[in-house]
PDB file of N, CA and C in Angstrom:
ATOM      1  N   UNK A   1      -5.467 -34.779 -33.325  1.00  0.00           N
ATOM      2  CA  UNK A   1      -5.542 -33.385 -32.931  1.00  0.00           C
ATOM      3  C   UNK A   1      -6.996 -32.923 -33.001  1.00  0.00           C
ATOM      4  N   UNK A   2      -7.339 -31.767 -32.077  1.00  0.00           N
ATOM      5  CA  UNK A   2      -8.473 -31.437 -32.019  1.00  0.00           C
ATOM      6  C   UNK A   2      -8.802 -30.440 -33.213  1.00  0.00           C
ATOM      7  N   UNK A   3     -10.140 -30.564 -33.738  1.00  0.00           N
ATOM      8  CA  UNK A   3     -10.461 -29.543 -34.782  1.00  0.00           C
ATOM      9  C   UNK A   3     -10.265 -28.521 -34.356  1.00  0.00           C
ATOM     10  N   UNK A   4      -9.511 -26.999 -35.421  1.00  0.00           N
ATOM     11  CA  UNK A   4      -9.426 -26.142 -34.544  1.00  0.00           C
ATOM     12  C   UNK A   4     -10.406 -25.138 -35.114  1.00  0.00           C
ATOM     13  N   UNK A   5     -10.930 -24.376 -33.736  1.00  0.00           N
ATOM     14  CA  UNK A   5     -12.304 -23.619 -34.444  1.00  0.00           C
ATOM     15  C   UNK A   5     -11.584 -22.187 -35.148  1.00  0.00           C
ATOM     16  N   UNK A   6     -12.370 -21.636 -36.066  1.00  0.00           N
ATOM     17  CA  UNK A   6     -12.308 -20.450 -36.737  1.00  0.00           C
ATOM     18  C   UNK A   6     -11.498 -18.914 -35.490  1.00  0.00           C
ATOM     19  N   UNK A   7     -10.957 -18.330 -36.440  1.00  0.00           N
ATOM     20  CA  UNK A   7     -10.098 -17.490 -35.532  1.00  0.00           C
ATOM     21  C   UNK A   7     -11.439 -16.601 -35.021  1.00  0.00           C
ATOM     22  N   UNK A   8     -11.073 -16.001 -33.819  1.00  0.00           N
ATOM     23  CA  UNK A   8     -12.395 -15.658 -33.031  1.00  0.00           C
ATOM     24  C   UNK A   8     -11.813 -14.253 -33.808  1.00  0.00           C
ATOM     25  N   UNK A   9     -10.954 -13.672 -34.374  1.00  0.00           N
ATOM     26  CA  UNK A   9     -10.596 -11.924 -34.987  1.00  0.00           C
ATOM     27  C   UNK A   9     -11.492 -12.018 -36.151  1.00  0.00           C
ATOM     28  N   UNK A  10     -10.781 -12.903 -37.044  1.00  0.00           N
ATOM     29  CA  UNK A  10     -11.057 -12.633 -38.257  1.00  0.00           C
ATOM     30  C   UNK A  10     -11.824 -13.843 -39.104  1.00  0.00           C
ATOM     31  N   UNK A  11     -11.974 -14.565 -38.898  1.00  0.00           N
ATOM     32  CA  UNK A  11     -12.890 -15.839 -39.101  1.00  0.00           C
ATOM     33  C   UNK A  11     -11.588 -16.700 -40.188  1.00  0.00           C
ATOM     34  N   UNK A  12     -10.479 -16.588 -40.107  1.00  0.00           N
ATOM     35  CA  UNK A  12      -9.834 -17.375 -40.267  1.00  0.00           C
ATOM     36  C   UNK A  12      -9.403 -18.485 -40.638  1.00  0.00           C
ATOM     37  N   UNK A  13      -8.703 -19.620 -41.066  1.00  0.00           N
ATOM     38  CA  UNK A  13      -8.354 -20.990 -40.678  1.00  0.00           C
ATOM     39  C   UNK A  13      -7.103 -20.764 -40.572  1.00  0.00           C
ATOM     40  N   UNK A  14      -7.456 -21.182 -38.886  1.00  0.00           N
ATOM     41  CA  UNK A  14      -5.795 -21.350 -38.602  1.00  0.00           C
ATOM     42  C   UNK A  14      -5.257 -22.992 -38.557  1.00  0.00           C
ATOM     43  N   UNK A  15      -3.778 -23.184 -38.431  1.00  0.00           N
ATOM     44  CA  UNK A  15      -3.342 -24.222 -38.375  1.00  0.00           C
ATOM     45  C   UNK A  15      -2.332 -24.519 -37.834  1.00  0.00           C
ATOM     46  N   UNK A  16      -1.953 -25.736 -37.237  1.00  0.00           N
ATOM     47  CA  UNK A  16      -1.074 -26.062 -36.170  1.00  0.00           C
ATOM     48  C   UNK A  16       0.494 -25.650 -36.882  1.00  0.00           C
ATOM     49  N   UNK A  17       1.446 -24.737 -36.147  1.00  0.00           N
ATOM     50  CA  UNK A  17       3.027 -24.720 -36.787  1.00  0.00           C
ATOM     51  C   UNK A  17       3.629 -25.607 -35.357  1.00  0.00           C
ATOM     52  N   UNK A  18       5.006 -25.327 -36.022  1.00  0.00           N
ATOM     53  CA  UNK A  18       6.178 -25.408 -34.687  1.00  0.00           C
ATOM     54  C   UNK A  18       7.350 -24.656 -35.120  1.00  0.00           C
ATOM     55  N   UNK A  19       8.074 -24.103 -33.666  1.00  0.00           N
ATOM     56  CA  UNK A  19       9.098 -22.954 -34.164  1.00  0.00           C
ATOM     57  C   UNK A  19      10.216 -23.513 -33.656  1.00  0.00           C
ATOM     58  N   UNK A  20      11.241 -23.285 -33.863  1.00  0.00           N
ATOM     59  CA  UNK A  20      12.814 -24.152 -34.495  1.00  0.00           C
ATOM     60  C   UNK A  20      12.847 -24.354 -32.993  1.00  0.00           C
ATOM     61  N   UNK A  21      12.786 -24.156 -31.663  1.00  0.00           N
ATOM     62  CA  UNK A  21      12.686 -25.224 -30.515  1.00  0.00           C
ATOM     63  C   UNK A  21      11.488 -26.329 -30.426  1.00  0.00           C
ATOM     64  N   UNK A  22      10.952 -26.292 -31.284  1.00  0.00           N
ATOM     65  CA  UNK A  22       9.958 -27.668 -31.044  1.00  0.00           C
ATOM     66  C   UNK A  22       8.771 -27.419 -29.977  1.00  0.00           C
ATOM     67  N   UNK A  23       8.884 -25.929 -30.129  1.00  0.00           N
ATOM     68  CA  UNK A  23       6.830 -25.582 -29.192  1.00  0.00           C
ATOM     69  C   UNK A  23       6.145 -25.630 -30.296  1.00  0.00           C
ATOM     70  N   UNK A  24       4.593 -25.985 -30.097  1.00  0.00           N
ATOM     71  CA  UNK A  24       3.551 -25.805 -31.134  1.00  0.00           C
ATOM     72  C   UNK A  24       2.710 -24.800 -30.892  1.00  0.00           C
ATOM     73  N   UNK A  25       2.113 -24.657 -31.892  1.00  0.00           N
ATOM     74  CA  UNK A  25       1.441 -22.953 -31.321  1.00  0.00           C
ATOM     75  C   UNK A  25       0.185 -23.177 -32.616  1.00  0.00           C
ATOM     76  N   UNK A  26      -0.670 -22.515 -32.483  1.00  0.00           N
ATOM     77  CA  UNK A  26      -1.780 -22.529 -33.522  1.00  0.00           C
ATOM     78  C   UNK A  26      -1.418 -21.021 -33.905  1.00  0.00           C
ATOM     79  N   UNK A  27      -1.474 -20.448 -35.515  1.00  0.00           N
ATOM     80  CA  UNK A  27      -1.662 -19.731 -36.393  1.00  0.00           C
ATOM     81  C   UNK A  27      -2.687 -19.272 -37.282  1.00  0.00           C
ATOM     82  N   UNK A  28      -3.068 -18.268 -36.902  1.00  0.00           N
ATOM     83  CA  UNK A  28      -3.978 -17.213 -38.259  1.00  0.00           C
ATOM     84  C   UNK A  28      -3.415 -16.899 -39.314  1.00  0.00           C
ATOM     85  N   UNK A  29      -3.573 -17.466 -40.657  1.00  0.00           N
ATOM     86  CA  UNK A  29      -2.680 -16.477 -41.326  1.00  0.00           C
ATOM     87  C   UNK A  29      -3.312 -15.574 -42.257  1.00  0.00           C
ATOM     88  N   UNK A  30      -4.487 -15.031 -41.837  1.00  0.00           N
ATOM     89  CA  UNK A  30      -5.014 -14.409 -42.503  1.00  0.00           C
ATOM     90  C   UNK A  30      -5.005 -12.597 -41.363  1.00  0.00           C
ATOM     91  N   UNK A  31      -4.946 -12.826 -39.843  1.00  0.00           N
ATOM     92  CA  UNK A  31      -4.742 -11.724 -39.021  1.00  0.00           C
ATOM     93  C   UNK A  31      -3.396 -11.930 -37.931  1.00  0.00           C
ATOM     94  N   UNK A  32      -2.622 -13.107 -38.542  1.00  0.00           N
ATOM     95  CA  UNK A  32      -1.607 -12.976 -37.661  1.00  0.00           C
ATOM     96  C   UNK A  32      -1.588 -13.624 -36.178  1.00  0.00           C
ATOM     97  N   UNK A  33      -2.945 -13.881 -35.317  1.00  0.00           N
ATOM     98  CA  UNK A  33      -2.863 -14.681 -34.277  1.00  0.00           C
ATOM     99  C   UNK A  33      -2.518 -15.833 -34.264  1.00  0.00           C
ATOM    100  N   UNK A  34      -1.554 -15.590 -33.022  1.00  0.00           N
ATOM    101  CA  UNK A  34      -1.082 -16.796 -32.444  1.00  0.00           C
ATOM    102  C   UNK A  34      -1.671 -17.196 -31.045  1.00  0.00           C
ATOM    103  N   UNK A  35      -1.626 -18.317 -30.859  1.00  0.00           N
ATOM    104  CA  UNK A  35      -1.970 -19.144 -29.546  1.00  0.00           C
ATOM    105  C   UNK A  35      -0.831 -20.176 -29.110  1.00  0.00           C
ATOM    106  N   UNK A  36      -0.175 -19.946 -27.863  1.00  0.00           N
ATOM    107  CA  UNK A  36       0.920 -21.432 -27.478  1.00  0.00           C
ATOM    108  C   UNK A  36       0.473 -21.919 -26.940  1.00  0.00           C
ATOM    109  N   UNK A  37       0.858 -23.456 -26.706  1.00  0.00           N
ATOM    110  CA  UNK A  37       0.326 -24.381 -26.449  1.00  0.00           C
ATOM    111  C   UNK A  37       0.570 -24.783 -24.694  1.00  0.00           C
ATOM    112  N   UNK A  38       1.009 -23.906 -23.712  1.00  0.00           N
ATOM    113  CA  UNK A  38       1.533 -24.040 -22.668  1.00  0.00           C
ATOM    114  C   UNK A  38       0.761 -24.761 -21.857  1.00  0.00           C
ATOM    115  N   UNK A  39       1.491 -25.998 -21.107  1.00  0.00           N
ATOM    116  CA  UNK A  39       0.440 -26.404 -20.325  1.00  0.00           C
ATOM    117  C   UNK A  39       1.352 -27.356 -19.151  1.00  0.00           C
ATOM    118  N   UNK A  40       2.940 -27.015 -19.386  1.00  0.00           N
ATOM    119  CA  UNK A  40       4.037 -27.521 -18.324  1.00  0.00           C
ATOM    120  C   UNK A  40       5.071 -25.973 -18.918  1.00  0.00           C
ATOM    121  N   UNK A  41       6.126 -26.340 -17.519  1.00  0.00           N
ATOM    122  CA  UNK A  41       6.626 -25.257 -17.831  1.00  0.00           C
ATOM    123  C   UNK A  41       7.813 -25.382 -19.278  1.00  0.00           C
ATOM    124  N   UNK A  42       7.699 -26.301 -19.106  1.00  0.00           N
ATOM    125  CA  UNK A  42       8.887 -26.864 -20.634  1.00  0.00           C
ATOM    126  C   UNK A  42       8.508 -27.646 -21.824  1.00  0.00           C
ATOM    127  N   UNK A  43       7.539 -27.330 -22.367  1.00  0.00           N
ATOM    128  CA  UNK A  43       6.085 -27.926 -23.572  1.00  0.00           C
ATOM    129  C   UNK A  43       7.366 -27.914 -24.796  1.00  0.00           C
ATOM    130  N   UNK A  44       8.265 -27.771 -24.990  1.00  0.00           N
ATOM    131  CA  UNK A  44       8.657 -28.848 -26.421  1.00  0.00           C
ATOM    132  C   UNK A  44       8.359 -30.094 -26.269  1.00  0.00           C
ATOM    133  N   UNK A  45       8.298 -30.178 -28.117  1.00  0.00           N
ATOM    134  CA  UNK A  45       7.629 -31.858 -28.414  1.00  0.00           C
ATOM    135  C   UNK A  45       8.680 -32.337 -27.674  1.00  0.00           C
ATOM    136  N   UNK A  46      10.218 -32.181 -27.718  1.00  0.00           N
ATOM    137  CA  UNK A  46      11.116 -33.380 -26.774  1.00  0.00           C
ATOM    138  C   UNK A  46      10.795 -33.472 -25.591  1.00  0.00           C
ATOM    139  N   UNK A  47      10.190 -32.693 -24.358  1.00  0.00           N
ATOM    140  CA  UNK A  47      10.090 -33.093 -23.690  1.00  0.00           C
ATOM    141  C   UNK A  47       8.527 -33.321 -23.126  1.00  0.00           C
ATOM    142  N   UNK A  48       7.271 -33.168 -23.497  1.00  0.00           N
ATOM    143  CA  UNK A  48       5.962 -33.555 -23.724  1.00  0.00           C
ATOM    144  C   UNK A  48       5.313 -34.667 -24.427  1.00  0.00           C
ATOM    145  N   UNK A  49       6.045 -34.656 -25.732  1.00  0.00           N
ATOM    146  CA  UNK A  49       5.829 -35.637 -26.751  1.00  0.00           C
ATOM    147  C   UNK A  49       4.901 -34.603 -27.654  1.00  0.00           C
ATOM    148  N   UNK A  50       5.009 -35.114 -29.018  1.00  0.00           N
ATOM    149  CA  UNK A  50       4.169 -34.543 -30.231  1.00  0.00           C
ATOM    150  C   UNK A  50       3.066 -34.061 -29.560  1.00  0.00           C
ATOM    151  N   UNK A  51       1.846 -35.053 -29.542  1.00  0.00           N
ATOM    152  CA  UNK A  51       0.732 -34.982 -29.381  1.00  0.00           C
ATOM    153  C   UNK A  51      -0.053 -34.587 -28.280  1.00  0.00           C
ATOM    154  N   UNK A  52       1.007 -34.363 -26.811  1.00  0.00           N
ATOM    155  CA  UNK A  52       0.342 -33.805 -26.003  1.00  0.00           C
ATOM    156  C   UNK A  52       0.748 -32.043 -26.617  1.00  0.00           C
ATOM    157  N   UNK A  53       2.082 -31.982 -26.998  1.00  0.00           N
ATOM    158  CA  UNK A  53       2.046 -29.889 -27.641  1.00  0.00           C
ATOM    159  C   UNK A  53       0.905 -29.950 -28.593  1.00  0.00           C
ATOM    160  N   UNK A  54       0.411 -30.542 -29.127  1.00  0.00           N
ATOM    161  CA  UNK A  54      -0.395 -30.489 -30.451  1.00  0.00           C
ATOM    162  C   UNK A  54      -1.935 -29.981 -29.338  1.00  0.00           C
ATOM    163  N   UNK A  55      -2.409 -31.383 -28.920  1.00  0.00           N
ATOM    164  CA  UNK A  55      -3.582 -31.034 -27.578  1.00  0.00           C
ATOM    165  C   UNK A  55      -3.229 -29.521 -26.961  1.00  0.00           C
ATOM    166  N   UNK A  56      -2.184 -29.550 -26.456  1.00  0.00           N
ATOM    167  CA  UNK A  56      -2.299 -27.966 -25.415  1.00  0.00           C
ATOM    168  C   UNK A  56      -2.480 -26.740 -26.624  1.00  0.00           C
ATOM    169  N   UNK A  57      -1.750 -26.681 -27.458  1.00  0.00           N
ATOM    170  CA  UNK A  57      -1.900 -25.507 -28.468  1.00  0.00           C
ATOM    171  C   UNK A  57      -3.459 -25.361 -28.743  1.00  0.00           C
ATOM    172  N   UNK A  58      -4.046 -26.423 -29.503  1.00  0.00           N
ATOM    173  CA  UNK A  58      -5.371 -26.810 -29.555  1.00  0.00           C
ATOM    174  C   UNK A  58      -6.595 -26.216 -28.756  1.00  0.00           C
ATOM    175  N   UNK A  59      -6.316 -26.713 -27.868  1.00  0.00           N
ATOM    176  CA  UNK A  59      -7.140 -26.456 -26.300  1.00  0.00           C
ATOM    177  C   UNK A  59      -6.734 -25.165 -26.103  1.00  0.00           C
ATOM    178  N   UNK A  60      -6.006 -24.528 -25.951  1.00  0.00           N
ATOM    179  CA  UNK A  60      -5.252 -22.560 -25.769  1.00  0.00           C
ATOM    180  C   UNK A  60      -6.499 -21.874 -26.786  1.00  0.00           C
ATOM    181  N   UNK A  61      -5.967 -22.480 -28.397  1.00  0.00           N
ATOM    182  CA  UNK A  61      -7.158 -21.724 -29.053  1.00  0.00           C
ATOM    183  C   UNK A  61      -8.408 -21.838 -29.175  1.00  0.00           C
ATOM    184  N   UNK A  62      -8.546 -23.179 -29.100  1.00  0.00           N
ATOM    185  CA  UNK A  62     -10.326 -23.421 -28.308  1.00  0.00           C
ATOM    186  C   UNK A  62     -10.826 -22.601 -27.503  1.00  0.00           C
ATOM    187  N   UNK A  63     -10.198 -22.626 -26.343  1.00  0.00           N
ATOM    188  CA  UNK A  63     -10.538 -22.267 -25.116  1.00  0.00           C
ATOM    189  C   UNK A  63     -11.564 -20.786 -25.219  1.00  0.00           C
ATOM    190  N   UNK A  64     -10.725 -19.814 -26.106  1.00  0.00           N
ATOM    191  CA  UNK A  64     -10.370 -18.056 -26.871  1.00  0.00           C
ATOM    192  C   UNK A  64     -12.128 -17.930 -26.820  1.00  0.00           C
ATOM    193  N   UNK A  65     -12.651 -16.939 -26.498  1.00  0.00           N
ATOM    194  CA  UNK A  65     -14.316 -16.502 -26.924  1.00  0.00           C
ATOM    195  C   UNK A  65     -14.084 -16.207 -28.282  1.00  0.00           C
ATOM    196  N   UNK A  66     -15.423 -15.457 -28.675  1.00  0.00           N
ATOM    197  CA  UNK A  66     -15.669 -14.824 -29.916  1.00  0.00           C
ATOM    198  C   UNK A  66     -15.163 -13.463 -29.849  1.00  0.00           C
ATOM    199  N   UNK A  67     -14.138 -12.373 -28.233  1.00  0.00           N
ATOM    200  CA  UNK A  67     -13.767 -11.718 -28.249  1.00  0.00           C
ATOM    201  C   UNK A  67     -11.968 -11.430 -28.045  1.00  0.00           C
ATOM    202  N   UNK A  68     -11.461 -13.002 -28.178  1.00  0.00           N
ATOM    203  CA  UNK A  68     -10.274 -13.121 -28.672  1.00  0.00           C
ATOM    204  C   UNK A  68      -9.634 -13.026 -26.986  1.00  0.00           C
ATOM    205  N   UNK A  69     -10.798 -13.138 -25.827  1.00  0.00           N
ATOM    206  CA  UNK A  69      -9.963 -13.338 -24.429  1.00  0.00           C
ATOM    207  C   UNK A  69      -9.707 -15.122 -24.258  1.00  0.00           C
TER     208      UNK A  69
END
């Protein structure tokens, strides 16, 4: 998985979850942002595999400026 950078809100460490359908999403838990990992129209690990939801979530919050667009 890709390092994930500091939350662009609150300077953060966020970290990779998954929610009881099996999407991954990156988490703030210090301001609450979330990022999903969308990058097909049906991104559970069953049908992507682990490590490509892990990459797309990743890459979503990467992607984010320092103004959270």
């Amino acid at each position: 998985m890709a390092k994930l950078k500091p939350c662009p809100f609150c300077g953060g460490e966020p970290y990779m979850a998954q929610n009881y359908l099996g999407q991954k999403y990156v988490n703030c838990p210090e301001c609450g942002a979330v990022v999903w990992g969308k990058d097909t129209d049906d991104w559970r690990i069953s049908t992507i595999g682990e490590k490509k939801a892990e990459k797309a979530a990743a890459d979503a919050w990467n992607r984010r400026d320092d103004n959270g667009n």
